[in-house]
N, C-alpha and C. Protein backbone atom coordinates (compact mmCIF):
# COMPACT_ATOMS: atom_id res chain seq x y z
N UNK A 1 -8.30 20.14 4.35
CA UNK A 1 -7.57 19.23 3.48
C UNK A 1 -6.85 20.06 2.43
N UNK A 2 -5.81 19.62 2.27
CA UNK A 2 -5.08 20.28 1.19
C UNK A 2 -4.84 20.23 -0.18
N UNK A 3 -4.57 20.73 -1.16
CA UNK A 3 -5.28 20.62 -2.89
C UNK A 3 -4.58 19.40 -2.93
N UNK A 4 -3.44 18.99 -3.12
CA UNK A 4 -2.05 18.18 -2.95
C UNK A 4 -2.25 16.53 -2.33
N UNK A 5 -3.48 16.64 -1.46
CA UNK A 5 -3.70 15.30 -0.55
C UNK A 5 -4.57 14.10 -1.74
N UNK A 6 -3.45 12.97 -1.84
CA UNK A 6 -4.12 11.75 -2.28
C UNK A 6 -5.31 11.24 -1.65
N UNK A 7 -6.55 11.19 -2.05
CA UNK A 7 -7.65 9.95 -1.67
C UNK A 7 -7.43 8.75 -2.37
N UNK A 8 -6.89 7.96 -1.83
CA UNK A 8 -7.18 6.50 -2.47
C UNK A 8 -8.39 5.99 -2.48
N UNK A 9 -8.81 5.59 -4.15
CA UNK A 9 -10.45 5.15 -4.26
C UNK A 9 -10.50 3.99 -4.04
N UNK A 10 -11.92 3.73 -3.21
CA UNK A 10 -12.20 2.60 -3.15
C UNK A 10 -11.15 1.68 -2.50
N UNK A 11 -11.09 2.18 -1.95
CA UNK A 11 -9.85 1.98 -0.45
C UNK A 11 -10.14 0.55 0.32
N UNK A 12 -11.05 0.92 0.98
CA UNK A 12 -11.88 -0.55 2.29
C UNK A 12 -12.31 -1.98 1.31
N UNK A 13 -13.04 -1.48 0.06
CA UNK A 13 -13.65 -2.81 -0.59
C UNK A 13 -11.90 -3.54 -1.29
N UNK A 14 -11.44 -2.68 -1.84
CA UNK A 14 -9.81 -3.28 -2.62
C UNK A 14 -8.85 -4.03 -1.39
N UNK A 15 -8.92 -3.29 -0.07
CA UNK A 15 -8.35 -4.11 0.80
C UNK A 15 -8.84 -5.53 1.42
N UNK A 16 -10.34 -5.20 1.36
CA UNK A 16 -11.33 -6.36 1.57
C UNK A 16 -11.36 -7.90 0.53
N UNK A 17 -10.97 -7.29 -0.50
CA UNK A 17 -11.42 -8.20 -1.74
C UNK A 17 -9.39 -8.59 -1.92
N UNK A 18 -8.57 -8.05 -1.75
CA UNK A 18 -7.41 -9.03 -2.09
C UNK A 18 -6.45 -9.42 -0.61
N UNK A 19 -7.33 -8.84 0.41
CA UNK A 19 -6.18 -9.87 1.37
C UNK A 19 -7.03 -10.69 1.86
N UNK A 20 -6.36 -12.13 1.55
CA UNK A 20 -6.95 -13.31 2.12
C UNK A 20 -7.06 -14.07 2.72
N UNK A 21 -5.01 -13.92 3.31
CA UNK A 21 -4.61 -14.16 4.42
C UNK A 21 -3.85 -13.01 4.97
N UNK A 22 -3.56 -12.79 5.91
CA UNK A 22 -2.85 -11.43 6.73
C UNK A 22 -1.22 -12.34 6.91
N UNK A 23 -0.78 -13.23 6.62
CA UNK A 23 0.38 -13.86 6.26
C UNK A 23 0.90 -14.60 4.92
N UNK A 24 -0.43 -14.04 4.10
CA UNK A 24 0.84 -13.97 2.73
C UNK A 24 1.52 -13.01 2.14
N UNK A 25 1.34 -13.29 0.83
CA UNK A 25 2.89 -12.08 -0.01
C UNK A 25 1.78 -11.04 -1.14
N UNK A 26 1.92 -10.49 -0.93
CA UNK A 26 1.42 -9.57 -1.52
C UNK A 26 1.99 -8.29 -2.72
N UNK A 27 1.40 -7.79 -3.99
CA UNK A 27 2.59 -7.24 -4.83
C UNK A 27 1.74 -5.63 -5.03
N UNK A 28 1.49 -5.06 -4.65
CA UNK A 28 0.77 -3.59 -5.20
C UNK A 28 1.70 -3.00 -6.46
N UNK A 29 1.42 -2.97 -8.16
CA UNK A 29 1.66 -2.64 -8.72
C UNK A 29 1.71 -0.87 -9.19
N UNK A 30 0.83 -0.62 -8.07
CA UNK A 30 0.98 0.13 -8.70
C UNK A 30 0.69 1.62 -7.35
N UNK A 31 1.94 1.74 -7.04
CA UNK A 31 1.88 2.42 -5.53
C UNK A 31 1.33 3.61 -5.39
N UNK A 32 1.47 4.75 -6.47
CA UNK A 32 0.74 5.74 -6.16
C UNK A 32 1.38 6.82 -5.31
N UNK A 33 0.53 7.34 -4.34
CA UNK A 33 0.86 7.67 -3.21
C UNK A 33 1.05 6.96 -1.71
N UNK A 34 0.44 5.30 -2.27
CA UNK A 34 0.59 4.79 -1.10
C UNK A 34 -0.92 4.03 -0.09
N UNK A 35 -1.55 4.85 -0.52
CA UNK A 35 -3.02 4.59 0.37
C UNK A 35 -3.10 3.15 0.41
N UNK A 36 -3.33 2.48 -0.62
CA UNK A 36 -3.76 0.67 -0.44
C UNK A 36 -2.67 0.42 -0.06
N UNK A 37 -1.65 0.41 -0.47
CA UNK A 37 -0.01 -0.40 0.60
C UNK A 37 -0.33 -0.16 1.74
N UNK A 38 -0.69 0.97 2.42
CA UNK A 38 -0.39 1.61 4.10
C UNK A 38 -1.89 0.87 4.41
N UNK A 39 -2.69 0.50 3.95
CA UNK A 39 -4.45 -0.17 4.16
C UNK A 39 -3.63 -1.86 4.44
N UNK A 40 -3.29 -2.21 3.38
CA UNK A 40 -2.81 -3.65 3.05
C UNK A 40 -1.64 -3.95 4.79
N UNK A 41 -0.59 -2.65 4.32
CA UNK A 41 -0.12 -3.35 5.95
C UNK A 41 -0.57 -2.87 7.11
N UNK A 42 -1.63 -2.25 7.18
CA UNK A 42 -2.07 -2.36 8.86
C UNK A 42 -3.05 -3.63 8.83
N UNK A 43 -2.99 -4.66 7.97
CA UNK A 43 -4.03 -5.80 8.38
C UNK A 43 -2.99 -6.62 7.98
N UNK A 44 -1.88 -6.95 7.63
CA UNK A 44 -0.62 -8.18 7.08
C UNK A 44 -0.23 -8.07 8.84
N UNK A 45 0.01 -9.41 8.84
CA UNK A 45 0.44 -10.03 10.17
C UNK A 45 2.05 -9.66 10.55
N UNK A 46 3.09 -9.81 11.18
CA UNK A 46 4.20 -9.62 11.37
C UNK A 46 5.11 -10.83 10.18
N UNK A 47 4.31 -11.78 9.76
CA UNK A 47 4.71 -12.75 8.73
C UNK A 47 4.25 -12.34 7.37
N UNK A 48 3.55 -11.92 7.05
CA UNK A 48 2.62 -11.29 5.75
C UNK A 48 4.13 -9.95 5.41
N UNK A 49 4.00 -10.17 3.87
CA UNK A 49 5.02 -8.97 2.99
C UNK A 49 4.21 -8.81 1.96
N UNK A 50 4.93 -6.73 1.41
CA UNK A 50 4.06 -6.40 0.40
C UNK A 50 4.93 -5.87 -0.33
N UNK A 51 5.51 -6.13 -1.32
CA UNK A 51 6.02 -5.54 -2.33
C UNK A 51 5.25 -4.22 -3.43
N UNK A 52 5.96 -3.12 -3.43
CA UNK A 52 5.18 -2.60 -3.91
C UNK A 52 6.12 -1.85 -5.41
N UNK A 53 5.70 -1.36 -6.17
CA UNK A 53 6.04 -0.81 -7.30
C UNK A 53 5.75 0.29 -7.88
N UNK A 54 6.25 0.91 -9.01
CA UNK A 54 5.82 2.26 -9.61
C UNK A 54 7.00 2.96 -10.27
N UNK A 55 6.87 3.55 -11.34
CA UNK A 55 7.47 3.96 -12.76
C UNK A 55 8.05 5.86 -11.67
N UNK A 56 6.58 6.13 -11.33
CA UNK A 56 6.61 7.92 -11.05
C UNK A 56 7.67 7.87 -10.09
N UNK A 57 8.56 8.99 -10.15
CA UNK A 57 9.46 8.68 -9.30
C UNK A 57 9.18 9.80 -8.11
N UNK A 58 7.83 10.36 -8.14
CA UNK A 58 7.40 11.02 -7.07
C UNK A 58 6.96 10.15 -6.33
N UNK A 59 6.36 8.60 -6.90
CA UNK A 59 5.98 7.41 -5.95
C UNK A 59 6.56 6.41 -5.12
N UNK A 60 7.98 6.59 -5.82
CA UNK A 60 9.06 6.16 -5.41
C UNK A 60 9.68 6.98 -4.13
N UNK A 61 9.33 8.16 -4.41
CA UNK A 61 10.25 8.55 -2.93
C UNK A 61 8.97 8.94 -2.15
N UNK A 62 7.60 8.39 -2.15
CA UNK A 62 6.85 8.68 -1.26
C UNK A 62 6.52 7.00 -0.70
N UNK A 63 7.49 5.96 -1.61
CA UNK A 63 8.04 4.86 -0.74
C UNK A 63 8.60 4.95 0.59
N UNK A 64 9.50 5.58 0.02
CA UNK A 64 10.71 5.93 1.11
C UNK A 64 9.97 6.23 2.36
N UNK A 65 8.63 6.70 2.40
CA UNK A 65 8.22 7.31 3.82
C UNK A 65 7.78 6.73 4.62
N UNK A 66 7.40 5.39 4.45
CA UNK A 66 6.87 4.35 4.89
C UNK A 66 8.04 3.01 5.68
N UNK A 67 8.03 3.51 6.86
CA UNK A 67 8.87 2.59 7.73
C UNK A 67 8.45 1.63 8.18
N UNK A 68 8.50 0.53 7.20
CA UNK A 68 7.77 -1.14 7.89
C UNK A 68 8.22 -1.96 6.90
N UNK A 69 8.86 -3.13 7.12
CA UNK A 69 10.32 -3.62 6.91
C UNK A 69 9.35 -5.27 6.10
N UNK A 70 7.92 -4.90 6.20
CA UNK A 70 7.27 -6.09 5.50
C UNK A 70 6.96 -5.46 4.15
């Protein structure tokens, strides 16, 4: 693993505890590197969207890397 690699904490219980349906709307405030968004959409249905957000603009273009149009 590399010095540089994000662990998103508490990853499984945060995905567990706010999706409630896999086809609603969803807002991640606060994107990070990404880990709970990329958790959140491998369980959102082809109808389910996640908006996500963030100030760092290193988080912003580690948006960009993420190709899925929900």
């Amino acid at each position: 693993m590399s010095t540089d690699e994000h662990i998103p904490v508490l990853l499984q219980p945060t995905v567990d505890a706010l999706l409630h349906t896999p086809d609603g709307l969803y807002l991640d405030c606060t994107f990070g590197r990404g880990g709970h968004s990329r958790a959140l959409l491998e369980k959102l249905s082809a109808q389910g969207q996640l908006v996500a957000l963030d100030r760092d603009p290193q988080a912003v273009r580690a948006m960009g890397e993420i190709k899925d149009s929900r």
